[in-house]
Protein backbone atom coordinates (compact mmCIF):
# COMPACT_ATOMS: atom_id res chain seq x y z
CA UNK A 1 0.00 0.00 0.00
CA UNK A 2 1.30 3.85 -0.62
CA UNK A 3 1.81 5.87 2.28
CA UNK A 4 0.77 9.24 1.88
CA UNK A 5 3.24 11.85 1.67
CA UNK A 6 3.94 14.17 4.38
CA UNK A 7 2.69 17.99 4.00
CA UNK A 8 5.18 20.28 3.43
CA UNK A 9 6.01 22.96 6.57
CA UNK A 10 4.55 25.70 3.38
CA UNK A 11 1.25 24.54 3.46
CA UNK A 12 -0.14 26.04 5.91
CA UNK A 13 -2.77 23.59 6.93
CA UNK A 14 -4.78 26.82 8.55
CA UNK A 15 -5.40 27.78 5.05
CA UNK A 16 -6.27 24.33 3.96
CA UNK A 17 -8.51 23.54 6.10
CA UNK A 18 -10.07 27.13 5.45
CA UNK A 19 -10.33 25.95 2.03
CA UNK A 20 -12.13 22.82 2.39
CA UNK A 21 -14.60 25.08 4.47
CA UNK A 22 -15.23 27.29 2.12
CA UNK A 23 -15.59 24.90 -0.87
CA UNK A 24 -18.91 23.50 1.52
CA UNK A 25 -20.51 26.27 2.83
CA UNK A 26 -20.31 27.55 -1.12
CA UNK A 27 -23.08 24.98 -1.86
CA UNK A 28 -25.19 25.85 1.61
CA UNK A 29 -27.19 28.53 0.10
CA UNK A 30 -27.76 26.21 -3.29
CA UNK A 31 -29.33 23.39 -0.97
CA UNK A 32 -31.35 25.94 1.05
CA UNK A 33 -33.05 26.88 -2.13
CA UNK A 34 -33.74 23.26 -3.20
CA UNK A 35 -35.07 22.72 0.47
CA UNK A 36 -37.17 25.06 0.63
CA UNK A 37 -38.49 24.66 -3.04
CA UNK A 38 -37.53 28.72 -3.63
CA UNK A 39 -37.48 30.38 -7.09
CA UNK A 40 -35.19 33.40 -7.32
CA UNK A 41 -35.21 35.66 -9.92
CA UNK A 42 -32.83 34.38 -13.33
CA UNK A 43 -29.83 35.72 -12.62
CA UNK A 44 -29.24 35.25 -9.24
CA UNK A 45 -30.07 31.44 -9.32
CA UNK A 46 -27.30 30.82 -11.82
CA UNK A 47 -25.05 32.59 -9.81
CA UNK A 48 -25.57 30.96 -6.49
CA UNK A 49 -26.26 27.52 -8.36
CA UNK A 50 -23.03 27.91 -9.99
CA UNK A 51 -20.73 28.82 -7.32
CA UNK A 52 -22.66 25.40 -5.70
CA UNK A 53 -21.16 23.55 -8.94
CA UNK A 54 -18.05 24.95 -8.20
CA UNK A 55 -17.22 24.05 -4.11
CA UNK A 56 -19.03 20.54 -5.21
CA UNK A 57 -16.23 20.20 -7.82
CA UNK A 58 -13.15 21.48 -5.48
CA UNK A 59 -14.77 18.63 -2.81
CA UNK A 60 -15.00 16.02 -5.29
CA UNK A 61 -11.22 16.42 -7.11
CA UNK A 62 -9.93 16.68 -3.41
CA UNK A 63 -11.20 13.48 -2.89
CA UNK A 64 -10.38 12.07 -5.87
CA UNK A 65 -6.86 12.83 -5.52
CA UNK A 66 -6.44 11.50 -1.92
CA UNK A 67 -7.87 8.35 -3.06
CA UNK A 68 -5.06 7.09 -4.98
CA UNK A 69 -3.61 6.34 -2.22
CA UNK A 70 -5.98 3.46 -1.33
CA UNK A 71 -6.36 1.53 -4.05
CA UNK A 72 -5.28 0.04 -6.87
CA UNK A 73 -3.64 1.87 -9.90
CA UNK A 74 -5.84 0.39 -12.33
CA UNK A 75 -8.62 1.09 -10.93
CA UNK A 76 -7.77 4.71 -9.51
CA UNK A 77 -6.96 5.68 -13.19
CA UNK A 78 -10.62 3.71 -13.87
CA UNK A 79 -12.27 6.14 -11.24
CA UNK A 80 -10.61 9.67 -11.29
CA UNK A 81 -11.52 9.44 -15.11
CA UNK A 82 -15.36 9.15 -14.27
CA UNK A 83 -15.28 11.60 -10.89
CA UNK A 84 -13.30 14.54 -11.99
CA UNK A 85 -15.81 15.11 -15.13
CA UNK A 86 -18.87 14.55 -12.73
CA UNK A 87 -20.17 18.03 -12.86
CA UNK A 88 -19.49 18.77 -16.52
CA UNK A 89 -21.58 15.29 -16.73
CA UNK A 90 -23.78 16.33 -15.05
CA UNK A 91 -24.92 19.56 -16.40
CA UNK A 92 -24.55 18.09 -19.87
CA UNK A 93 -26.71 14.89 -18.97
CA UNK A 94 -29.50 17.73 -18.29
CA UNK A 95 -29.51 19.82 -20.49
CA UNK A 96 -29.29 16.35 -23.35
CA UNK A 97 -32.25 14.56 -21.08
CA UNK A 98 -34.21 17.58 -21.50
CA UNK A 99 -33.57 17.56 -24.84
CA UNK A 100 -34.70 13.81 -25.69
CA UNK A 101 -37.60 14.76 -23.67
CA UNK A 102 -38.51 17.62 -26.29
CA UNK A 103 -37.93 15.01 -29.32
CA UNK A 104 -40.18 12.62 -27.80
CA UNK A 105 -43.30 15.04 -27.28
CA UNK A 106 -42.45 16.79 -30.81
CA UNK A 107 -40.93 14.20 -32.69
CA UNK A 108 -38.10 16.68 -34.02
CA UNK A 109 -36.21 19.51 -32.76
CA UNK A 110 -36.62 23.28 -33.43
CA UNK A 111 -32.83 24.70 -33.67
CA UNK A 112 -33.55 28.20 -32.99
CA UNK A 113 -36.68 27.47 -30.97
CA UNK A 114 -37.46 27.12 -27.27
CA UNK A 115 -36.30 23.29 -26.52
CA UNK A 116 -33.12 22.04 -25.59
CA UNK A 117 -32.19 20.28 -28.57
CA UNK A 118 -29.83 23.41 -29.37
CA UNK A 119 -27.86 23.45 -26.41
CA UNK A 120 -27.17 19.50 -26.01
CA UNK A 121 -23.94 20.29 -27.04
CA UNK A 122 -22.64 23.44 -25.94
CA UNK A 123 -21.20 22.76 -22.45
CA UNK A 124 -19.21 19.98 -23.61
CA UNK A 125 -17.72 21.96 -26.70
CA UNK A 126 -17.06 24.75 -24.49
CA UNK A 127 -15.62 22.86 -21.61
CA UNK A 128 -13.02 21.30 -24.68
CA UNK A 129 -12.40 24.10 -25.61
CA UNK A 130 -11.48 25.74 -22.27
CA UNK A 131 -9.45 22.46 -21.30
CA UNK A 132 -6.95 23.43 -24.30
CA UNK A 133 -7.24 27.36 -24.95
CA UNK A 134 -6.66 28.23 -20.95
CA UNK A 135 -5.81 25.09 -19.24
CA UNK A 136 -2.85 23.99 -21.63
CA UNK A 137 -1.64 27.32 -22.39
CA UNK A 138 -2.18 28.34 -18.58
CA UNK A 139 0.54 25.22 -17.65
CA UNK A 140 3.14 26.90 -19.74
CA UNK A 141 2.65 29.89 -19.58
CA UNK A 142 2.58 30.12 -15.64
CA UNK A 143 5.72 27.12 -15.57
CA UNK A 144 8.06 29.87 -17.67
CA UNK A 145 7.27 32.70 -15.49
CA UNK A 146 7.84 30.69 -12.16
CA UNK A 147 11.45 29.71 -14.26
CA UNK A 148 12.07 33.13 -14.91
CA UNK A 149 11.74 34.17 -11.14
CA UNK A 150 13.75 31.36 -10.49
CA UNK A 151 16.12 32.55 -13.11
CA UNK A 152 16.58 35.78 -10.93
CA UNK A 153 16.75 33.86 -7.41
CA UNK A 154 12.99 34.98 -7.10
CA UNK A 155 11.58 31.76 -7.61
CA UNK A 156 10.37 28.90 -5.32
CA UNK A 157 12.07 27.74 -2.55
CA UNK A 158 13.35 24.02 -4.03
CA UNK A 159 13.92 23.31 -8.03
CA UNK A 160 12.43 19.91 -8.77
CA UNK A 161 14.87 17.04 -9.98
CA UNK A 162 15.19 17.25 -13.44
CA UNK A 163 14.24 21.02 -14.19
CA UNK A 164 16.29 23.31 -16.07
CA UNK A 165 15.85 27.03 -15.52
CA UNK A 166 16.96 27.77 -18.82
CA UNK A 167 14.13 25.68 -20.54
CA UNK A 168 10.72 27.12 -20.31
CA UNK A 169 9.47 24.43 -22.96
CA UNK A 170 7.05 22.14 -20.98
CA UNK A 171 8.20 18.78 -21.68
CA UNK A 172 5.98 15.54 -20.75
CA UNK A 173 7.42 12.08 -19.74
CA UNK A 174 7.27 9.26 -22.60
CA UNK A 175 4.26 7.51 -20.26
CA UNK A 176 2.38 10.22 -21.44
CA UNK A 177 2.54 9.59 -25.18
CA UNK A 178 -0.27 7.08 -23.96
CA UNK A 179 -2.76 10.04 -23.73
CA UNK A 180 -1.55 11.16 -26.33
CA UNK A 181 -1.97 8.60 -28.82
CA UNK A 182 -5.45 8.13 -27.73
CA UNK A 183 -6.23 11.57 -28.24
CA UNK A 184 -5.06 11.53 -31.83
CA UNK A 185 -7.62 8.83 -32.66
CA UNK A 186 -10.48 10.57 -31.09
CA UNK A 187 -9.42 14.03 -32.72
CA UNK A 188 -9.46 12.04 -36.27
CA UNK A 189 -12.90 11.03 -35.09
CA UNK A 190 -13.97 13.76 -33.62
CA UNK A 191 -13.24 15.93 -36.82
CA UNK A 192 -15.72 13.81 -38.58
CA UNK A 193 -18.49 14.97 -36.36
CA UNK A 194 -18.59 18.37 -37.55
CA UNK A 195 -20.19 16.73 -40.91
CA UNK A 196 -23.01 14.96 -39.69
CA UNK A 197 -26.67 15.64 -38.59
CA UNK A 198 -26.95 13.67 -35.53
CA UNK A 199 -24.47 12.25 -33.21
CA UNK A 200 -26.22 8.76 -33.16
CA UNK A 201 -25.60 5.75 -31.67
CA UNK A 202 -23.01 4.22 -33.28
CA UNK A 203 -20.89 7.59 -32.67
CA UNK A 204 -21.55 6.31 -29.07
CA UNK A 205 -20.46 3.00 -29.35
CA UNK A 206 -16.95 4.09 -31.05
CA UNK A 207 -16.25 6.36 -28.44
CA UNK A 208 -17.28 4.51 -25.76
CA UNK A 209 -15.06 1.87 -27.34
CA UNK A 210 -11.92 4.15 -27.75
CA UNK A 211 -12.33 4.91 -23.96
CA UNK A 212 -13.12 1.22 -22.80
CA UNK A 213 -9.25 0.42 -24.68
CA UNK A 214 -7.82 3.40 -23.19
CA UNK A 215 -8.58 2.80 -20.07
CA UNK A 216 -7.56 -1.03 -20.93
CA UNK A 217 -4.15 0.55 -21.76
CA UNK A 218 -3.12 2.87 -18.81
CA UNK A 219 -4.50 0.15 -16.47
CA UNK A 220 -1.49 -1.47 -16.92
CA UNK A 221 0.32 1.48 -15.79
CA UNK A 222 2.16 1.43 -12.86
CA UNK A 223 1.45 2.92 -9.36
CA UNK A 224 3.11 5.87 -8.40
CA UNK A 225 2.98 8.42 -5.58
CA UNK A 226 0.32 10.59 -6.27
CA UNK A 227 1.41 14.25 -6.28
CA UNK A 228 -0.78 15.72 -3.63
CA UNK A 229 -0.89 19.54 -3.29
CA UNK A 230 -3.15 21.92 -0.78
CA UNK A 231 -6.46 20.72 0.69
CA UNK A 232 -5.80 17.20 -0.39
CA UNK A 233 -2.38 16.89 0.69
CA UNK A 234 -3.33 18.20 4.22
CA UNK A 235 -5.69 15.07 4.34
CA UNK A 236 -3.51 12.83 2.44
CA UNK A 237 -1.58 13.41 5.90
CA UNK A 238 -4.22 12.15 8.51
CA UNK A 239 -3.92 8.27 9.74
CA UNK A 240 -5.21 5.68 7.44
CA UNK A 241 -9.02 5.38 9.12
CA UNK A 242 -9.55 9.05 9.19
CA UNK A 243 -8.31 9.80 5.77
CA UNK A 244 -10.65 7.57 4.16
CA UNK A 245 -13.44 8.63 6.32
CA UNK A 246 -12.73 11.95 5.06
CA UNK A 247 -12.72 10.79 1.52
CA UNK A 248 -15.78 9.18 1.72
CA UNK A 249 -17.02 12.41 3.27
CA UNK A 250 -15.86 14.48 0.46
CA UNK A 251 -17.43 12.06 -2.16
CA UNK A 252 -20.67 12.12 -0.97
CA UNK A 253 -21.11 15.39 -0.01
CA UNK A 254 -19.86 16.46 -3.33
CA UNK A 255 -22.52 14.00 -5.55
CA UNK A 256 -25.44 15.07 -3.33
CA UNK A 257 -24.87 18.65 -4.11
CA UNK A 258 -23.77 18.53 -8.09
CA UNK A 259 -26.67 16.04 -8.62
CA UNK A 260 -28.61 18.21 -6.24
CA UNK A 261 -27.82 21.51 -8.27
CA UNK A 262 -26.94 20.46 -11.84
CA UNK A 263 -30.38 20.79 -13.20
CA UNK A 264 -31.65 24.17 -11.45
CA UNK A 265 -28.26 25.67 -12.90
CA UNK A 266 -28.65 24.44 -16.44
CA UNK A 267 -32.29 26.04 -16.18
CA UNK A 268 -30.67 29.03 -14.63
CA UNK A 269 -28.33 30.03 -17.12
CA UNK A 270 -31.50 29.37 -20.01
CA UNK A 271 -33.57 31.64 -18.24
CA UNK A 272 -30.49 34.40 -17.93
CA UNK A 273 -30.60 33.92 -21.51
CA UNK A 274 -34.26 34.71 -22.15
CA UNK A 275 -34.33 37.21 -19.38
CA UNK A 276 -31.37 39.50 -21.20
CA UNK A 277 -31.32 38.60 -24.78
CA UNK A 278 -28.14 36.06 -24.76
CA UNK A 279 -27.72 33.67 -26.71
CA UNK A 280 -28.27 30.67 -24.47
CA UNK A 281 -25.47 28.15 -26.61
CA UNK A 282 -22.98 31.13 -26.00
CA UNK A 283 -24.23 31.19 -22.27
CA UNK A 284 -23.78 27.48 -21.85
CA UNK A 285 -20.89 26.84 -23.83
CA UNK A 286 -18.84 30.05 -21.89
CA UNK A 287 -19.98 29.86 -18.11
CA UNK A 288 -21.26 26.33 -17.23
CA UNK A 289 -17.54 24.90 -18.30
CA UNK A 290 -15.95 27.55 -16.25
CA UNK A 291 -17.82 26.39 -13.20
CA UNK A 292 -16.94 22.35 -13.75
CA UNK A 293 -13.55 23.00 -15.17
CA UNK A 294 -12.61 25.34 -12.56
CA UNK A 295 -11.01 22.87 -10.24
CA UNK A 296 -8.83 20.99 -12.71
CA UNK A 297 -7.92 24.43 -13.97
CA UNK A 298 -6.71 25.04 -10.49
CA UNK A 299 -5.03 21.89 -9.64
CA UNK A 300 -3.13 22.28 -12.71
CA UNK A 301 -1.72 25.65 -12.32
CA UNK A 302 -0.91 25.18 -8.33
CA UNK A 303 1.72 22.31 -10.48
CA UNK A 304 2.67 24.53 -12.60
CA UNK A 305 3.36 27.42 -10.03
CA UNK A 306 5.69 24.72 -8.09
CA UNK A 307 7.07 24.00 -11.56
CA UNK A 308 5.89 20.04 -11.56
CA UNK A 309 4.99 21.03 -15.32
CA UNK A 310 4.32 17.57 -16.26
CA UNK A 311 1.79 16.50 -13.85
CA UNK A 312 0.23 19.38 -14.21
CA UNK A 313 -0.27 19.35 -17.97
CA UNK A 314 -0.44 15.73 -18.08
CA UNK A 315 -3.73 15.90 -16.23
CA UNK A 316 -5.18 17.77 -18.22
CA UNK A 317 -4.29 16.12 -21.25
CA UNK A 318 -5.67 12.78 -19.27
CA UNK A 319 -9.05 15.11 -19.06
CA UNK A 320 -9.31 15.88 -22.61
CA UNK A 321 -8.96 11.95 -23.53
CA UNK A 322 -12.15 11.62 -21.52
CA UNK A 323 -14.39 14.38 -22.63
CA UNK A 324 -13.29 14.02 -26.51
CA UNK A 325 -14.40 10.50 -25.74
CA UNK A 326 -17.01 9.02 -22.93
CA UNK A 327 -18.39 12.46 -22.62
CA UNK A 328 -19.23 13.15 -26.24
CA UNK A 329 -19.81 8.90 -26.61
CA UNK A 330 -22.90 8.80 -23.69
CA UNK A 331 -24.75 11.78 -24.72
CA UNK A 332 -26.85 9.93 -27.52
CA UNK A 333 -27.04 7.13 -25.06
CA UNK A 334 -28.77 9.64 -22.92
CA UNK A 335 -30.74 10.83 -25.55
CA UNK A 336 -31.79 8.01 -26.63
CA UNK A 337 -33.26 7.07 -23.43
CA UNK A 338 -35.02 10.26 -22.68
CA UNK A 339 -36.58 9.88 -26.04
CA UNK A 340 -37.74 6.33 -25.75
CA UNK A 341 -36.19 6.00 -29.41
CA UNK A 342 -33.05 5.19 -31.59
CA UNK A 343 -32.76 8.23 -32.97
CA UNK A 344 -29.44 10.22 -32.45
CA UNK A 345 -29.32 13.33 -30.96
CA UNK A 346 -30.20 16.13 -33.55
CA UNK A 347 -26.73 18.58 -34.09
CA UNK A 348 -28.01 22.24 -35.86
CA UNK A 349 -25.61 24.45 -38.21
CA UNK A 350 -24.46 26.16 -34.64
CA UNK A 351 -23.75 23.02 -32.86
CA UNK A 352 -21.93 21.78 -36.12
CA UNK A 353 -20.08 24.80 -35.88
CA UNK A 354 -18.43 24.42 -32.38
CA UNK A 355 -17.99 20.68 -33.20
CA UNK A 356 -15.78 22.29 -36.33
CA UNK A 357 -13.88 24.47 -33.97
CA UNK A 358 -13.77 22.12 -30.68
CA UNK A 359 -12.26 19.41 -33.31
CA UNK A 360 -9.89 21.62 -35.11
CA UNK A 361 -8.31 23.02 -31.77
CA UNK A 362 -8.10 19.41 -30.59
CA UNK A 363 -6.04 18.53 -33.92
CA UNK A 364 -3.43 21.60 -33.50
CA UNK A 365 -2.72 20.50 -29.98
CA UNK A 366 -2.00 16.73 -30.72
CA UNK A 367 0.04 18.04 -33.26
CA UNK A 368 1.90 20.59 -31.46
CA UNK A 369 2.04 17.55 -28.36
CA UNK A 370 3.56 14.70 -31.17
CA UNK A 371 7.22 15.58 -29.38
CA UNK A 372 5.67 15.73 -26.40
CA UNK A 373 6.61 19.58 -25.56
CA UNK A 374 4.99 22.75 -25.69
CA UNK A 375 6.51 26.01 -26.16
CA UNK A 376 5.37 29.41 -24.89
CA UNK A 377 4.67 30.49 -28.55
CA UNK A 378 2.70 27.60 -29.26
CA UNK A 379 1.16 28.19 -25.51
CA UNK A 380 0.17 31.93 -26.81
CA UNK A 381 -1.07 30.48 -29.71
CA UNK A 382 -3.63 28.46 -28.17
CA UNK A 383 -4.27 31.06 -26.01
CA UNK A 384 -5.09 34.21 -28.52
CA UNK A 385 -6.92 31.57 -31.12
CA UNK A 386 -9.80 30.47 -28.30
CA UNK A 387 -10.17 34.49 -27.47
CA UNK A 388 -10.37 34.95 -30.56
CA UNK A 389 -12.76 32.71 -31.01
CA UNK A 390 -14.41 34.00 -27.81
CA UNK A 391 -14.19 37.69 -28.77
CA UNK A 392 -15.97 36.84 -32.31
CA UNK A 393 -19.18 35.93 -30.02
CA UNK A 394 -19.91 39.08 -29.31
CA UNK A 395 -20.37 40.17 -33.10
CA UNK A 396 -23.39 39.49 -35.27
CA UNK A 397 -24.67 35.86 -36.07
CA UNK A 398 -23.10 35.90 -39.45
CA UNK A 399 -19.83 37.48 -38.65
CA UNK A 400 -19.52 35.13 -36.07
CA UNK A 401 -20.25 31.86 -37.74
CA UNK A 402 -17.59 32.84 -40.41
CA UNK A 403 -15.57 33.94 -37.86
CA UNK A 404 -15.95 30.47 -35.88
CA UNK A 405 -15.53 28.68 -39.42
CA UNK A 406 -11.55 30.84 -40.11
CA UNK A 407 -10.60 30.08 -36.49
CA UNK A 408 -10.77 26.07 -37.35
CA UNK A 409 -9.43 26.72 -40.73
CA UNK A 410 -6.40 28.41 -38.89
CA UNK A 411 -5.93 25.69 -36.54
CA UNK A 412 -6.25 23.02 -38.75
CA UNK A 413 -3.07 25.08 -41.11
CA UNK A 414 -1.31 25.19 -38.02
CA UNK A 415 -1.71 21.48 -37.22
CA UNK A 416 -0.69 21.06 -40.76
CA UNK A 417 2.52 22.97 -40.38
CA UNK A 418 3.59 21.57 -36.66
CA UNK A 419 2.61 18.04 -37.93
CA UNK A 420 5.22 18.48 -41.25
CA UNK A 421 7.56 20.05 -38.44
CA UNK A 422 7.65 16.94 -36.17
CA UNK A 423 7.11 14.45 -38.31
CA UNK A 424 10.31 12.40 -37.14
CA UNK A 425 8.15 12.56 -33.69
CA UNK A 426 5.17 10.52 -34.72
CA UNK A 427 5.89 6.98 -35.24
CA UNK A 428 8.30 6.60 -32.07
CA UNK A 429 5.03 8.82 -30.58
CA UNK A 430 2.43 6.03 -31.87
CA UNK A 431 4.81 3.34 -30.76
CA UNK A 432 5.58 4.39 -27.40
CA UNK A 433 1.57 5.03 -27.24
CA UNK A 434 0.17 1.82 -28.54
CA UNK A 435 2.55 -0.90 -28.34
CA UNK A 436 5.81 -0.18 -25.47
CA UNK A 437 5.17 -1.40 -22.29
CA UNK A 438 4.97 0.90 -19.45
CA UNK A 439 8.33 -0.55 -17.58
CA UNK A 440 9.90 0.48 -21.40
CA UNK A 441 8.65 4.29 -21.20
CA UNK A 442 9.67 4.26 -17.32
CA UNK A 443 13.07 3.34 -17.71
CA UNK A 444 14.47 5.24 -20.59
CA UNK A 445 14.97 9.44 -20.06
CA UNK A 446 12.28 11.56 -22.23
């Protein structure tokens, strides 16, 4: 069994347990509402049932992180895939339920209408998105300014093993080209979605499938010492008994409130949208993700800021395997079953749009990741192309969708271009991905 690693004297366990305090009583006023059965006006429902999401998610990826050090490797890698997506499940389940429900009393969906059908998609094409345009480029981007501190003697305390000032490339190990592989096949896939009318049920079963062998893959992986930072490091610290009472704790507090909130902040952010004129896909697709994302985003860059680079980005590569995969695989599953049919779940010009863009960004990362480094340019890259993107929302309908059409053009040139550039990188990338065994990518240096 792993032992959990002692907290370091830095962490001030004050703080942490502050934290973990916070992160609850952020979902108290949420509950009281559902309680109570109370209604508030548009706006300030989303808000309080979205900072609800948000502590629920900080609860559940503390857990989740803790409990590596109880069980298995295989089936850690199994579980922290399924619980660290829970709320971005969650409010995508609802708002693709709802829609399956509108197909089944119409027998179609009205894109541009008043059912669901049209925003299906948008939390998981904006939570993608997200993942890569902030979380990637936040991991470099944050790593080379902590190197440049250090470069001055301004830096943090310790250097991890390995680092070199002078580098501010972010370089992953070679167990990573694992992820890495897997998201190649799911971007190829995933590029074909942005052609097609429904995402049906055999979409579902591929996916699913890609996942199932992914997961097949890594299980083999072996176990490590989880790197444990703030609130879940403090616990990670407590005796054996108490620290999986507490991550028990954690778990089920943090399922009772997402499930508990998930729906009346889906509804929330609709109504915002009717109440002030917004577009509700933009609504979904911009603020839901940054309320189930939020915690990964954080774990991420708290690595980065100690300059562990490659557990940092390397989780949320791990994340984008998952979404790009089981996420997008069960929601015609869950259609289906709302709808009582075999139909697929319906994807308008809009939706088709984002699946263009979501898949095109997808491709220029793999591509830029095939040597398994990212630069700060290529960081910036990603960066200004999803503000652009983001920035083009707040033009007209038709500037936008042309807009939203050039930004995938542009990152599929650029995938192009980085692909011809490390070409030499992607058959020892697909080998070391597919076929070498893990004690193979341990041993040798990246």
């Amino acid at each position: 069994m792993t032992h959990p690693p002692e907290p370091a004297h830095s962490e001030h366990p004050a703080r942490q347990r502050a934290a973990i305090a916070l992160a609850a009583l952020a979902a108290a006023p949420a509950l009281a509402l559902r309680v109570t059965g109370s209604h508030p006006a548009p706006l300030p429902a989303a808000v309080v049932y979205g900072v609800a999401v948000i502590g629920g998610a900080f609860l559940l990826a503390w857990g989740a992180e803790v409990a590596q050090l109880d069980i298995s490797a295989g089936l850690a890698i199994a579980l922290l895939a399924l619980i660290a997506v829970l709320p971005e499940y969650a409010v995508d389940f609802v708002f693709t339920w709802k829609a399956g429900d509108a197909f089944e009393s119409m027998g179609r969906c009205e894109f541009g209408g008043t059912n669901h059908c049209e925003n299906a998609l948008a939390n998981m094409t904006g939570g993608n998105q997200l993942l890569i345009g902030v979380g990637w480029s936040l991991v470099v981007l944050l790593g080379a300014y902590r190197l440049r501190q250090a470069r001055r003697g301004q830096g943090p305390r310790s250097i991890p093993p390995g680092v070199d000032v002078n580098d501010t490339e972010v370089e992953l190990e070679r167990s990573h080209a694992v992820e890495i592989s897997f998201l190649v096949l799911a971007t190829l896939y995933g590029l074909t979605l942005a052609f097609k009318e429904t995402l049906s049920l055999v979409d579902a079963v591929v996916l699913v499938l890609l996942f199932g062998a992914y997961m097949v893959r890594v299980a083999r992986a072996p176990a490590e010492e989880p790197h444990l930072v703030g609130p879940a490091q403090l616990i990670g610290a407590l005796p054996v008994r108490q620290r999986r009472a507490a991550v028990v704790g954690l778990f089920v507090a943090a399922v009772v409130i997402i499930l508990a909130v998930a729906e009346p902040f889906a509804e929330g952010l609709v109504d915002v949208g009717h109440e002030f004129g917004i577009n509700e896909f933009v609504l979904i697709s911009i603020v839901a993700p940054l309320a189930s994302e939020s915690p990964e985003l954080l774990v991420a860059g708290l690595f980065a800021w100690r300059l562990n680079t490659n557990a940092g980005l390397g989780t949320l590569v791990s994340s984008k395997v998952n979404q790009w995969t089981l996420l997008v695989g069960t929601l015609p599953i869950v259609f289906a079953v709302a709808s009582a049919s075999r139909h697929g779940l319906p994807i308008g010009a809009e939706q088709r749009e984002e699946l263009w863009v979501t898949a095109a960004q997808s491709a220029f990362a793999v591509a830029v990741l095939m040597n398994r480094r990212i630069s700060v340019t290529e960081a910036l890259t990603m960066l200004s192309l999803y503000l652009a993107n983001l920035v083009s929302r707040t033009f007209p309908a038709a500037i936008h969708d042309e807009a939203r059409i050039l930004v995938g053009i542009v990152y599929l040139v650029l995938a192009a271009v980085v692909i011809v550039r490390n070409r030499r990188a992607v058959r020892p990338l697909l080998h070391d991905g597919f076929r070498a065994p893990y004690a193979e990518l341990a041993d040798q240096p990246v």
